[in-house]
C-alpha atoms as a PDB file:
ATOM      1  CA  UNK A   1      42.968 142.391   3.255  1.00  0.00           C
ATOM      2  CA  UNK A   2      42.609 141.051  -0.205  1.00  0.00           C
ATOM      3  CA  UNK A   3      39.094 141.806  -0.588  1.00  0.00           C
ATOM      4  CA  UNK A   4      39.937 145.749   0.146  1.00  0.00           C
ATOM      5  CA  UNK A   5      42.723 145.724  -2.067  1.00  0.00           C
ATOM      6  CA  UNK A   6      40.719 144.573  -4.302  1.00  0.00           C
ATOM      7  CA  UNK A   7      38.128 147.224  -3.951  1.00  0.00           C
ATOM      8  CA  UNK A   8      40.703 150.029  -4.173  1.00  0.00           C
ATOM      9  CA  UNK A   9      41.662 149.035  -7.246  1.00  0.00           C
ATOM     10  CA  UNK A  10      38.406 148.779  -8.565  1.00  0.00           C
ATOM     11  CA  UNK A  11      37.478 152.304  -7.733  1.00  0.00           C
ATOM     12  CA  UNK A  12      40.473 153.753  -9.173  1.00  0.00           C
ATOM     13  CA  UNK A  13      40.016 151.869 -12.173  1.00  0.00           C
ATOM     14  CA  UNK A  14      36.479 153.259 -12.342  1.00  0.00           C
ATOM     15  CA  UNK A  15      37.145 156.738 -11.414  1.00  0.00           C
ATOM     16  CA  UNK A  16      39.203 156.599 -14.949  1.00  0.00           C
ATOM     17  CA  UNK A  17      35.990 155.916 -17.085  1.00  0.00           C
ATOM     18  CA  UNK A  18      34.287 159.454 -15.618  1.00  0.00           C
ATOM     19  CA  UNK A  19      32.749 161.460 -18.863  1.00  0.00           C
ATOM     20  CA  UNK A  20      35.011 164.078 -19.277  1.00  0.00           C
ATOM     21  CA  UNK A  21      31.996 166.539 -20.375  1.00  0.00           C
ATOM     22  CA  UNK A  22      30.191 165.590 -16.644  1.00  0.00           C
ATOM     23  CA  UNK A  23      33.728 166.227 -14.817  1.00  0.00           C
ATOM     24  CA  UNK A  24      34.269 169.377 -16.488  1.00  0.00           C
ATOM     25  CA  UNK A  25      30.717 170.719 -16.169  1.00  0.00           C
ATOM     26  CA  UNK A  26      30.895 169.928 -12.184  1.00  0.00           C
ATOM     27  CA  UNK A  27      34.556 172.209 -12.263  1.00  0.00           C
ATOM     28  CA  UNK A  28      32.672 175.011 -13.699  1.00  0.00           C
ATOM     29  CA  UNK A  29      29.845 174.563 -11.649  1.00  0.00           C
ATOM     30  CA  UNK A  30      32.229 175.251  -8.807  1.00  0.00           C
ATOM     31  CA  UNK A  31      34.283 177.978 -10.246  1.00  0.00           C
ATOM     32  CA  UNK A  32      31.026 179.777 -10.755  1.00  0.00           C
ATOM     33  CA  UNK A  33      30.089 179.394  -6.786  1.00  0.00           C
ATOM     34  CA  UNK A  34      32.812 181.095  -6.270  1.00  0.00           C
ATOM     35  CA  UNK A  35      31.945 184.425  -8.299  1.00  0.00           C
ATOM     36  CA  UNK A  36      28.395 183.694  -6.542  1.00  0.00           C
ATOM     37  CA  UNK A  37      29.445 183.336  -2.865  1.00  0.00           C
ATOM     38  CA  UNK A  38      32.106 186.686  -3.826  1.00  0.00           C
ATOM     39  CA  UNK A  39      29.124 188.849  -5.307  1.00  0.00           C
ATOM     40  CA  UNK A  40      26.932 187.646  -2.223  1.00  0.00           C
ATOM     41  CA  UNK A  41      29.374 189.220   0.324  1.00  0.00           C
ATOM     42  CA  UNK A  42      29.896 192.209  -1.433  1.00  0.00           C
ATOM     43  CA  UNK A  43      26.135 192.673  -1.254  1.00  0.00           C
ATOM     44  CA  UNK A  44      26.521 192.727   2.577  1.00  0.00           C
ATOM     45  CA  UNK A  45      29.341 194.589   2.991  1.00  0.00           C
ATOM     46  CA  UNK A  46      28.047 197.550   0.693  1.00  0.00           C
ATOM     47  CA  UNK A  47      24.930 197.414   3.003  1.00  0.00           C
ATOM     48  CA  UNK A  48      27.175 197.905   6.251  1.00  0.00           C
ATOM     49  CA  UNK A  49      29.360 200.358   4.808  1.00  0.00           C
ATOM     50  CA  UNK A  50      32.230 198.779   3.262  1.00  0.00           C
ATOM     51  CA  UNK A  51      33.709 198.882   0.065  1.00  0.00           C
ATOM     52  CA  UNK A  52      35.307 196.151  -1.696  1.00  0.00           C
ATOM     53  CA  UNK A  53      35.152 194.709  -5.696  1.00  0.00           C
ATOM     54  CA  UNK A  54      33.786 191.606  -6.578  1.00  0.00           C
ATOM     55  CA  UNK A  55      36.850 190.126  -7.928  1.00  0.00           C
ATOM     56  CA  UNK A  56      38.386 190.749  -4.733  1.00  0.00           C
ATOM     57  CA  UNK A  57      35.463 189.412  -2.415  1.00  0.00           C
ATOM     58  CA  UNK A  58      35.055 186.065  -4.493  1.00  0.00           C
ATOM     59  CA  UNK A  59      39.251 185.641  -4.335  1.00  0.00           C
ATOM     60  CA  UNK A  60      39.186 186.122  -0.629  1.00  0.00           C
ATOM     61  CA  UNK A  61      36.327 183.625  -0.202  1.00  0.00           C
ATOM     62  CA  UNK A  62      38.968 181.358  -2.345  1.00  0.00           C
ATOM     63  CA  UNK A  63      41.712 181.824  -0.008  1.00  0.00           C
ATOM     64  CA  UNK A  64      39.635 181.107   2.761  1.00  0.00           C
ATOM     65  CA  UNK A  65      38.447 177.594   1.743  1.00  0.00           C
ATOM     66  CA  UNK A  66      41.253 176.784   1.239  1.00  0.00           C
ATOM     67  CA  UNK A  67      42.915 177.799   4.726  1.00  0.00           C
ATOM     68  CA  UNK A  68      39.492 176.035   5.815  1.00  0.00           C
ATOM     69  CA  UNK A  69      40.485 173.169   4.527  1.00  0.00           C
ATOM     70  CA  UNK A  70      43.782 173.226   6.473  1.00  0.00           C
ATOM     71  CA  UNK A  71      43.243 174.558   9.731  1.00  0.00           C
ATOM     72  CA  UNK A  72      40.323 174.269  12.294  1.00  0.00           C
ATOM     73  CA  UNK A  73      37.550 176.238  12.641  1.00  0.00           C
ATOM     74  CA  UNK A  74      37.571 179.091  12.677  1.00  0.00           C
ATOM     75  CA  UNK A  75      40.452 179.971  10.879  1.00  0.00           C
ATOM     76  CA  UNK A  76      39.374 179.790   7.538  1.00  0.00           C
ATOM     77  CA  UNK A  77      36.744 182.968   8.245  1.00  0.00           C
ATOM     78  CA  UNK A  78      39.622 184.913   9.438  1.00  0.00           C
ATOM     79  CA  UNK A  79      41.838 184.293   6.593  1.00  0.00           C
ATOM     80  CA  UNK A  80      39.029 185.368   4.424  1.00  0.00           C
ATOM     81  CA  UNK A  81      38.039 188.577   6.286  1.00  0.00           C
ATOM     82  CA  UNK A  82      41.798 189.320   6.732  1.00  0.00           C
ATOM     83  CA  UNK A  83      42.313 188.746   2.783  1.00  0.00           C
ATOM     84  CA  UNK A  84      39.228 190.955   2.033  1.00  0.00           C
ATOM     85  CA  UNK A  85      40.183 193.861   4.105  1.00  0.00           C
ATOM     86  CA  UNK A  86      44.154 193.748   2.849  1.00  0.00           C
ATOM     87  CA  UNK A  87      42.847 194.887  -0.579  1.00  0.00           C
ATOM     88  CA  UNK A  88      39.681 197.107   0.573  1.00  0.00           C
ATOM     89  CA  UNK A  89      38.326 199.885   2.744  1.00  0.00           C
ATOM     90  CA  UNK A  90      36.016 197.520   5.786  1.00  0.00           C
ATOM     91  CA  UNK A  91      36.897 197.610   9.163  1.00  0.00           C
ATOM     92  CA  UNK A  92      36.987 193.827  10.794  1.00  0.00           C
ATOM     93  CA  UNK A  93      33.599 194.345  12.122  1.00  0.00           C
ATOM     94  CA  UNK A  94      32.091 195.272   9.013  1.00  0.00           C
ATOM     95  CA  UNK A  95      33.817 192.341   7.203  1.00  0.00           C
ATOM     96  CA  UNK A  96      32.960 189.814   9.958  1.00  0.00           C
ATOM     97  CA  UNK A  97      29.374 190.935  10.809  1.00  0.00           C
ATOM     98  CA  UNK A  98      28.922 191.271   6.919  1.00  0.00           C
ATOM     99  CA  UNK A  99      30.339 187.561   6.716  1.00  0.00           C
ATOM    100  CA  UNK A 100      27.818 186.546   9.462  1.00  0.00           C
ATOM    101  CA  UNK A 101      24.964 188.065   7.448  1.00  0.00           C
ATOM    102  CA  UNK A 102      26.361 185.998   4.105  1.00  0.00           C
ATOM    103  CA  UNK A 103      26.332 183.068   6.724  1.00  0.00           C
ATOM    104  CA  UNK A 104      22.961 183.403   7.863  1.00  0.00           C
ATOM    105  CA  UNK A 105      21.286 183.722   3.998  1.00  0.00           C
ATOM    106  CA  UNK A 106      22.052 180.548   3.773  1.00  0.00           C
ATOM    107  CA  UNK A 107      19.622 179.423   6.028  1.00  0.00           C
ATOM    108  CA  UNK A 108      16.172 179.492   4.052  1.00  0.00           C
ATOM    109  CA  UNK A 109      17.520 177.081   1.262  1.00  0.00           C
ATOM    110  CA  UNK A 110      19.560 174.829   3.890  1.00  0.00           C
ATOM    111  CA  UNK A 111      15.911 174.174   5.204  1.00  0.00           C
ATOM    112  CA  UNK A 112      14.498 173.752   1.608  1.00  0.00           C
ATOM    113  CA  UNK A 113      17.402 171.066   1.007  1.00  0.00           C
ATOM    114  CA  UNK A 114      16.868 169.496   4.321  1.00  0.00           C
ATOM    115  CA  UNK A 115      13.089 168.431   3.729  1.00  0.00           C
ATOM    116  CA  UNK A 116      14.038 167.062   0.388  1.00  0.00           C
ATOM    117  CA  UNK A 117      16.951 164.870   2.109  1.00  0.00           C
ATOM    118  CA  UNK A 118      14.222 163.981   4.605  1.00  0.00           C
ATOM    119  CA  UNK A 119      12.083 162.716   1.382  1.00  0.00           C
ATOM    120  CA  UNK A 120      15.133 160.526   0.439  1.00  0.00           C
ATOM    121  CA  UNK A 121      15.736 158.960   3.913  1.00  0.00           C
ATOM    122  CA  UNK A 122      12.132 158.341   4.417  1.00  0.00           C
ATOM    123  CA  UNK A 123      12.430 156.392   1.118  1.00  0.00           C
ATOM    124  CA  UNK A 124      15.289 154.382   1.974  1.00  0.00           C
ATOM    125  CA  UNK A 125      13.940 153.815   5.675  1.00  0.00           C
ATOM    126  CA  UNK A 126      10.748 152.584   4.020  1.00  0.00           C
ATOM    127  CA  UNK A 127      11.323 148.722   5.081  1.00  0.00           C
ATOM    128  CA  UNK A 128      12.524 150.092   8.608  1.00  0.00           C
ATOM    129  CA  UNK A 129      10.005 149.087  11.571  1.00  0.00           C
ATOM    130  CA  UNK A 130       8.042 152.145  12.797  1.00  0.00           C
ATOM    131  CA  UNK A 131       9.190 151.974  16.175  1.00  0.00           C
ATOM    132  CA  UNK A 132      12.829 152.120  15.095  1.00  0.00           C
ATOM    133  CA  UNK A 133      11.836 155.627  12.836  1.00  0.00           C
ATOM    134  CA  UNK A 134      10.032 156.755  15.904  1.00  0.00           C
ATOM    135  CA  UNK A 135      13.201 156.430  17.995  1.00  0.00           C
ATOM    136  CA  UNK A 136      15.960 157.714  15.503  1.00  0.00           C
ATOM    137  CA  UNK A 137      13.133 160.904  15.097  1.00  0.00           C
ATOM    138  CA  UNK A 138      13.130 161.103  19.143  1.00  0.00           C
ATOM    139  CA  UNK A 139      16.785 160.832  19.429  1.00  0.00           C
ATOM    140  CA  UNK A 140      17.631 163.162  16.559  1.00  0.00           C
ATOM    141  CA  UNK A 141      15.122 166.146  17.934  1.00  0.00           C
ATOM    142  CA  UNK A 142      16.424 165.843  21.694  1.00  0.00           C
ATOM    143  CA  UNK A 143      19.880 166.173  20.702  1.00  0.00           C
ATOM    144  CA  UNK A 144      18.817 169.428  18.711  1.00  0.00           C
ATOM    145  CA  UNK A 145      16.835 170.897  21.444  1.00  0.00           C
ATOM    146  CA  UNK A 146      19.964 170.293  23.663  1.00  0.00           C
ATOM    147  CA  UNK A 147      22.066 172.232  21.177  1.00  0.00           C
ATOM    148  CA  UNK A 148      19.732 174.838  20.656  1.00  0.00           C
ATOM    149  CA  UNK A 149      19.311 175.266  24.367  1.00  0.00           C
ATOM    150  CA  UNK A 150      22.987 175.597  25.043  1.00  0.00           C
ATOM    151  CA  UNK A 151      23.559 177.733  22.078  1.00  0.00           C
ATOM    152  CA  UNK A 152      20.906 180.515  23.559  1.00  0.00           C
ATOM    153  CA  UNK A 153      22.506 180.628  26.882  1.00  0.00           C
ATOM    154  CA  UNK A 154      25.626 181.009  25.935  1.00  0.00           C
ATOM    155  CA  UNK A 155      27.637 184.496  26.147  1.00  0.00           C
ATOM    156  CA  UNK A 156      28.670 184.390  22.350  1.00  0.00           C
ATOM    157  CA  UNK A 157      24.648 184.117  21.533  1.00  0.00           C
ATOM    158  CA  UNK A 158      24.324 186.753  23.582  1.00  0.00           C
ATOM    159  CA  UNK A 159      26.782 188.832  21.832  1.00  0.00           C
ATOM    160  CA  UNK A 160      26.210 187.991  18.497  1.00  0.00           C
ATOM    161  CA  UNK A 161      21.987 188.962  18.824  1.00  0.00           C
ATOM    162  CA  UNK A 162      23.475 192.311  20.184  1.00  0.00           C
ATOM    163  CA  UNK A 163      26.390 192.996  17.027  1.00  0.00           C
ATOM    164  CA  UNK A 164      22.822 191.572  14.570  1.00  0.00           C
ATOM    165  CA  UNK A 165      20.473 194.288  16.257  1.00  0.00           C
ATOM    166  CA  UNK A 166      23.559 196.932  15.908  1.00  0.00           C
ATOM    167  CA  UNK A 167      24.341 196.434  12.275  1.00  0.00           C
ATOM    168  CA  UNK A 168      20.700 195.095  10.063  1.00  0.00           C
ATOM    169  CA  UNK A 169      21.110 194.825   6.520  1.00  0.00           C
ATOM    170  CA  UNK A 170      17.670 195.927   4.493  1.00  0.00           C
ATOM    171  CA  UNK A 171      15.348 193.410   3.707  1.00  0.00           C
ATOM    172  CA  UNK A 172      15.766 193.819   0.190  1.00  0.00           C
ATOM    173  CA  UNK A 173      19.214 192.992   0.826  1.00  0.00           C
ATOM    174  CA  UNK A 174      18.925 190.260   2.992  1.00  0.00           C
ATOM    175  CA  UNK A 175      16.381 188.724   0.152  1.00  0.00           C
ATOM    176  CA  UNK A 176      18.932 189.564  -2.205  1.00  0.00           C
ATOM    177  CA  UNK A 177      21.823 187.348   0.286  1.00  0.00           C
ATOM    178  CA  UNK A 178      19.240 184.613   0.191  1.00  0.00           C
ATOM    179  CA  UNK A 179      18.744 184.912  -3.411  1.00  0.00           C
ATOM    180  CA  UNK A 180      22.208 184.141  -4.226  1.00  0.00           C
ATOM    181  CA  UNK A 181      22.586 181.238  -1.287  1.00  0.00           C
ATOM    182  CA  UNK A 182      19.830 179.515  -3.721  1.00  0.00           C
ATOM    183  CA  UNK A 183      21.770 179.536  -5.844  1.00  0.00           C
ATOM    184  CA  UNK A 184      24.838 178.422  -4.861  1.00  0.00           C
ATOM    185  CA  UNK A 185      22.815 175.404  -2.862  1.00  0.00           C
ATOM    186  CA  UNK A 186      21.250 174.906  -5.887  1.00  0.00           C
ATOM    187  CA  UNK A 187      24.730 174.724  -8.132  1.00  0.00           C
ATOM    188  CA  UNK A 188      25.597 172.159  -4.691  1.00  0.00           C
ATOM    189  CA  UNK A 189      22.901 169.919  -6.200  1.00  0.00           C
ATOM    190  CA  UNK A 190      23.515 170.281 -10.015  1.00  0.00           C
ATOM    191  CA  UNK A 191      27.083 169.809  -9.387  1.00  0.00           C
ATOM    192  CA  UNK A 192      26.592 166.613  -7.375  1.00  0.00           C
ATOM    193  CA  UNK A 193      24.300 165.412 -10.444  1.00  0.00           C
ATOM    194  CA  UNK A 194      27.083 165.870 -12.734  1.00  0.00           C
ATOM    195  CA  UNK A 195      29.438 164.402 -10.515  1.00  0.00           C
ATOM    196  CA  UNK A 196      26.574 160.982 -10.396  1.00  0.00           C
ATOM    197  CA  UNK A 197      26.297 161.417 -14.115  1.00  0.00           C
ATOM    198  CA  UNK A 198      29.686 160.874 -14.927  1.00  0.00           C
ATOM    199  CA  UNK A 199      29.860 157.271 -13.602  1.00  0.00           C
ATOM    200  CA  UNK A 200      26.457 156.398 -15.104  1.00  0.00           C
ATOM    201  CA  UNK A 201      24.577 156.581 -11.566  1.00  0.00           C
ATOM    202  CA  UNK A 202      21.001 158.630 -11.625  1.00  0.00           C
ATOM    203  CA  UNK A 203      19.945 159.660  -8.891  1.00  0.00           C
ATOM    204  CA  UNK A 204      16.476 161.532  -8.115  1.00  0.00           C
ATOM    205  CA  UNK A 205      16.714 165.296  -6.999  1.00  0.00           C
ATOM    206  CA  UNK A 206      15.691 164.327  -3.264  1.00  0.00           C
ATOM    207  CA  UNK A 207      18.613 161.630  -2.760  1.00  0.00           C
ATOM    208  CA  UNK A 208      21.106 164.175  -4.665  1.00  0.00           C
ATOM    209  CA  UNK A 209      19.939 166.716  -1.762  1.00  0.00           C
ATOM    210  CA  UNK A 210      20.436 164.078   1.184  1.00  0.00           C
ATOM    211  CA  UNK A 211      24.207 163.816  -0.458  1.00  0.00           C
ATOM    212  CA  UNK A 212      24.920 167.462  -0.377  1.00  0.00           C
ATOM    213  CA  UNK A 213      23.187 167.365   2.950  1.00  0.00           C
ATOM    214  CA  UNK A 214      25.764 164.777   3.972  1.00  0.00           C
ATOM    215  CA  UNK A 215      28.641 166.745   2.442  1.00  0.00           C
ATOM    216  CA  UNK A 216      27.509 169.687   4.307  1.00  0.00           C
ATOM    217  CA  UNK A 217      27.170 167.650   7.806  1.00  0.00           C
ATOM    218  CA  UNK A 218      30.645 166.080   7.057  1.00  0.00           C
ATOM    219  CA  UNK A 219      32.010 169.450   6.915  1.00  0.00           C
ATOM    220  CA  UNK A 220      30.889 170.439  10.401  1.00  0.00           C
ATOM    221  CA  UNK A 221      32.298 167.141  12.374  1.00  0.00           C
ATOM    222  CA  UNK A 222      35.927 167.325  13.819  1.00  0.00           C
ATOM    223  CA  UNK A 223      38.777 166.667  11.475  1.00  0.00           C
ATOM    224  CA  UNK A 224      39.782 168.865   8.646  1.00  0.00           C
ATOM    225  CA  UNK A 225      37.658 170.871   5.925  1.00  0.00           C
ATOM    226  CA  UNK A 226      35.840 167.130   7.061  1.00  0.00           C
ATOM    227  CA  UNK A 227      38.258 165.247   5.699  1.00  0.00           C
ATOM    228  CA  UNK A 228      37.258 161.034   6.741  1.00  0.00           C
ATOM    229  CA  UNK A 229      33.540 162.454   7.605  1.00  0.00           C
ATOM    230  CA  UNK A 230      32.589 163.684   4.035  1.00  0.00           C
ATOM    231  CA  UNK A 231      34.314 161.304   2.229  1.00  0.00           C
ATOM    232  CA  UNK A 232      32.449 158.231   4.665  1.00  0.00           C
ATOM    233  CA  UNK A 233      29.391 159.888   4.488  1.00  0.00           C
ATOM    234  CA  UNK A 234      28.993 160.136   0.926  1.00  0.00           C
ATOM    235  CA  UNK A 235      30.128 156.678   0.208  1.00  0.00           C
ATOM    236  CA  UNK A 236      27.639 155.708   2.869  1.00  0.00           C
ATOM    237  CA  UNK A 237      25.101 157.426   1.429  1.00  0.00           C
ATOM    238  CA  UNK A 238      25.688 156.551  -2.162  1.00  0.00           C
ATOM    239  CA  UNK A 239      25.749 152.847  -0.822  1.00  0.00           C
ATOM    240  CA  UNK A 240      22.443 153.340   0.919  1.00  0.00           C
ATOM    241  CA  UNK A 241      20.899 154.395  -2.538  1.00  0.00           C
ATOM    242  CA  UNK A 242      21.572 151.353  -4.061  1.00  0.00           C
ATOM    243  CA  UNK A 243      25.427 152.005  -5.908  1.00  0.00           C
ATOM    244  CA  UNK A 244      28.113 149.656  -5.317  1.00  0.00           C
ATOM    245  CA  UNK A 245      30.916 150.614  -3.529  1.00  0.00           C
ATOM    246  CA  UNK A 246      33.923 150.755  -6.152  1.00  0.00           C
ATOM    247  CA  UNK A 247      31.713 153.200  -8.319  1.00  0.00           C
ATOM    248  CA  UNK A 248      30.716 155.406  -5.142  1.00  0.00           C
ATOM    249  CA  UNK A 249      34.079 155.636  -4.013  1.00  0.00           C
ATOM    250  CA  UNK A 250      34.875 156.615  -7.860  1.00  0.00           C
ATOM    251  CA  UNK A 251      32.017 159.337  -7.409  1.00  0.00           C
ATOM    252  CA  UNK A 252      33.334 160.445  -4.083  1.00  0.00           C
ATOM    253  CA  UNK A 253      36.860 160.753  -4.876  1.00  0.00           C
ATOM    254  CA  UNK A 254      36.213 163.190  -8.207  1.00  0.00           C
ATOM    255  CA  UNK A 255      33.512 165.166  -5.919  1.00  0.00           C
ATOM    256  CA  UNK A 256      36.686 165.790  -3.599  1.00  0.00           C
ATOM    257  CA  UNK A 257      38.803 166.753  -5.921  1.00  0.00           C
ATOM    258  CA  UNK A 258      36.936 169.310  -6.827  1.00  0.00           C
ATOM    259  CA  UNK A 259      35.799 171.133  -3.864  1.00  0.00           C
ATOM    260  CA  UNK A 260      38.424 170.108  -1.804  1.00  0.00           C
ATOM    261  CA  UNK A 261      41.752 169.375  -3.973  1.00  0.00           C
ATOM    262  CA  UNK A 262      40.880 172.667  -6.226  1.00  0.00           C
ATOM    263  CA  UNK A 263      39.790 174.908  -3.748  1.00  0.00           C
ATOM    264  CA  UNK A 264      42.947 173.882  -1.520  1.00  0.00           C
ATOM    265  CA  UNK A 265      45.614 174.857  -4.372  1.00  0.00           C
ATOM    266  CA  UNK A 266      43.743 177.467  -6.222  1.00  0.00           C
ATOM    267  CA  UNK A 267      43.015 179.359  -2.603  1.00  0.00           C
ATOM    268  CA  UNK A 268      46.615 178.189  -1.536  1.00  0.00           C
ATOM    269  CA  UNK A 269      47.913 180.762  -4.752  1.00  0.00           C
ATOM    270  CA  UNK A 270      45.285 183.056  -4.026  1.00  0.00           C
ATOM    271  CA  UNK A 271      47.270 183.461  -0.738  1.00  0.00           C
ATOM    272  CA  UNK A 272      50.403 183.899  -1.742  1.00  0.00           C
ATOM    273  CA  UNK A 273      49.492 186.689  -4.707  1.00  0.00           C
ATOM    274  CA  UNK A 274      47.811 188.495  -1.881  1.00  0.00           C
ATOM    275  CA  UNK A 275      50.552 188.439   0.251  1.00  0.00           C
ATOM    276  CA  UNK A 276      49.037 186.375   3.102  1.00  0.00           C
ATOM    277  CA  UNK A 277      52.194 184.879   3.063  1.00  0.00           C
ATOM    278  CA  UNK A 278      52.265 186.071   6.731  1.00  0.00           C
ATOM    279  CA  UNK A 279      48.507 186.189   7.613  1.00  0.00           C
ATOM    280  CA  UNK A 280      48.683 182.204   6.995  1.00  0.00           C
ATOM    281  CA  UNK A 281      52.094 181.716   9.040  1.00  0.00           C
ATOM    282  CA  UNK A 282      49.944 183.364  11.928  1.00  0.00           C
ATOM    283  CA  UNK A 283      47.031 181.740  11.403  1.00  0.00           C
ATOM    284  CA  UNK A 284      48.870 178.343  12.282  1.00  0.00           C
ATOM    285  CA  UNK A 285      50.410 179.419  15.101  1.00  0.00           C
ATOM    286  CA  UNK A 286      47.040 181.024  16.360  1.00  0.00           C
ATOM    287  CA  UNK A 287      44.862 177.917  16.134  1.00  0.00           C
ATOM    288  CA  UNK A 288      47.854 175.065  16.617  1.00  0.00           C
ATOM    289  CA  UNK A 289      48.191 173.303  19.982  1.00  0.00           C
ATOM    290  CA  UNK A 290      50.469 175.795  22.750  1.00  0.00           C
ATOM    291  CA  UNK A 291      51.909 173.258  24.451  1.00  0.00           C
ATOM    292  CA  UNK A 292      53.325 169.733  23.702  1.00  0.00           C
ATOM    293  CA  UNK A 293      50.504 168.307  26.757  1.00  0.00           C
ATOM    294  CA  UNK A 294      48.039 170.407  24.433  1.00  0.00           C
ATOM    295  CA  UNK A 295      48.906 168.573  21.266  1.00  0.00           C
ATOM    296  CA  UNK A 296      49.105 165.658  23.807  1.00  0.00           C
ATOM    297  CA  UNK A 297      45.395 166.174  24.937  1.00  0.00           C
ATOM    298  CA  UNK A 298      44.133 167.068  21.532  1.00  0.00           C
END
């Protein structure tokens, strides 16, 4: 008990010696995301018909992180499309097929990320026996296949290939979508640098992508906006690259802040000045449990 006392206070001592100049550069890395993801969507929803500002696209994605980060999935996506279309002319399939689109832009660079992670890990599993690669490979490729498998027979695939084929954006602007998700993945990366930076950690560009690869994965696992799952992963990973654990907690714990303690207060008042006030009261009630035995089983 002493000995993780003891590390606590360690890491909050060194989360007090972060460079301000890093810290602040990883903030406006962030902010600028924002403006990114907003100007991506609007990109979309101009191709399918919609009409809706920039401003107001970017502080809708705002106030849906942060109801993300608060409720399960996926009632962060409807408190964004619901915010968008309170202050703009979109029906809720435009603004939900359009968010799809922005969702599947993302893809190309994900991958891009995803081999440079792979670079990282294969560095780190370098003393590993071959066998034991072999089988972690197997394991991690049958459990995708599985996915994948249940994924395509499933009614919502099904539905979703048919609302795709119904409303295609043009290539241009689907290039355009992917364009920007570079970018953002790529601020992902630059910010998690600064974030390294500030503690005195470097980091090559291949681990830094395993970390926001992590992050990312940590997002997707129960709990909420990932909160336990990114926060272990990353100080797992860190650890696994060789930084001790009071100074990746440090690094951790300002990375959070940031995307999830900002994004949670600064969507929170995004909310409120857009008067989803109301849209957030329902939200809750939508996605909590309906019965005492459901909060029971849950």
């Amino acid at each position: 008990m002493h000995a993780i006392w003891q590390t606590v206070t360690t890491s909050a001592s060194r989360l007090s010696t972060a460079h301000p100049a890093y810290a602040a550069g990883a903030l406006a890395l962030y902010i600028v995301s924002l403006l990114l993801a907003g100007v991506r969507w609007r990109g979309f929803l101009r191709a399918l018909g919609a009409e809706a500002g920039v401003i107001r696209a970017t502080l809708a994605t705002l106030g849906g992180i942060a109801a993300g980060n608060l409720l399960p999935a996926p009632g962060g996506e409807a408190v964004r499309i619901a915010l968008l279309r309170s202050g703009g002319r979109s029906s809720w399939r435009q603004a939900t097929v359009a968010a799809a689109w922005d969702r599947v832009s993302e893809l190309p660079p994900i991958l891009v990320l995803a081999g440079m992670a792979l670079i990282a890990a294969r560095s780190v599993a370098a003393g590993w026996q071959t066998t034991t690669i072999a089988a972690a490979a197997a394991v991690a490729v049958a459990a995708l296949a599985i996915a994948l498998r249940q994924l395509r027979r499933s009614e919502a695939w099904t539905q979703w290939r048919a609302t795709f084929a119904a409303h295609q954006v043009g290539a241009s602007v689907f290039a355009a979508g992917v364009g920007y998700s570079s970018l953002l993945w790529l601020q992902d990366v630059v910010r998690l640098l600064c974030v390294t930076r500030a503690f005195g950690v470097s980091l090559s560009p291949t681990r830094i992508a395993a970390l926001s690869m992590i992050a990312m994965l940590g997002g997707v696992l129960p709990g909420i906006a990932g909160l336990g799952p990114v926060e272990g992963g990353l100080v797992a990973g860190l650890i696994a690259f060789g930084v001790d654990v009071p100074t990746a907690a440090a690094v951790t714990a300002l990375e959070r802040v940031i995307s999830y303690g900002f994004s949670t207060a600064a969507g929170a008042m995004v909310i409120a000045r857009l008067g989803g006030t109301r849209l957030w009261h329902a939200a809750r009630e939508r996605y909590a449990p309906d019965s005492d035995a459901d909060a029971a089983r849950s």
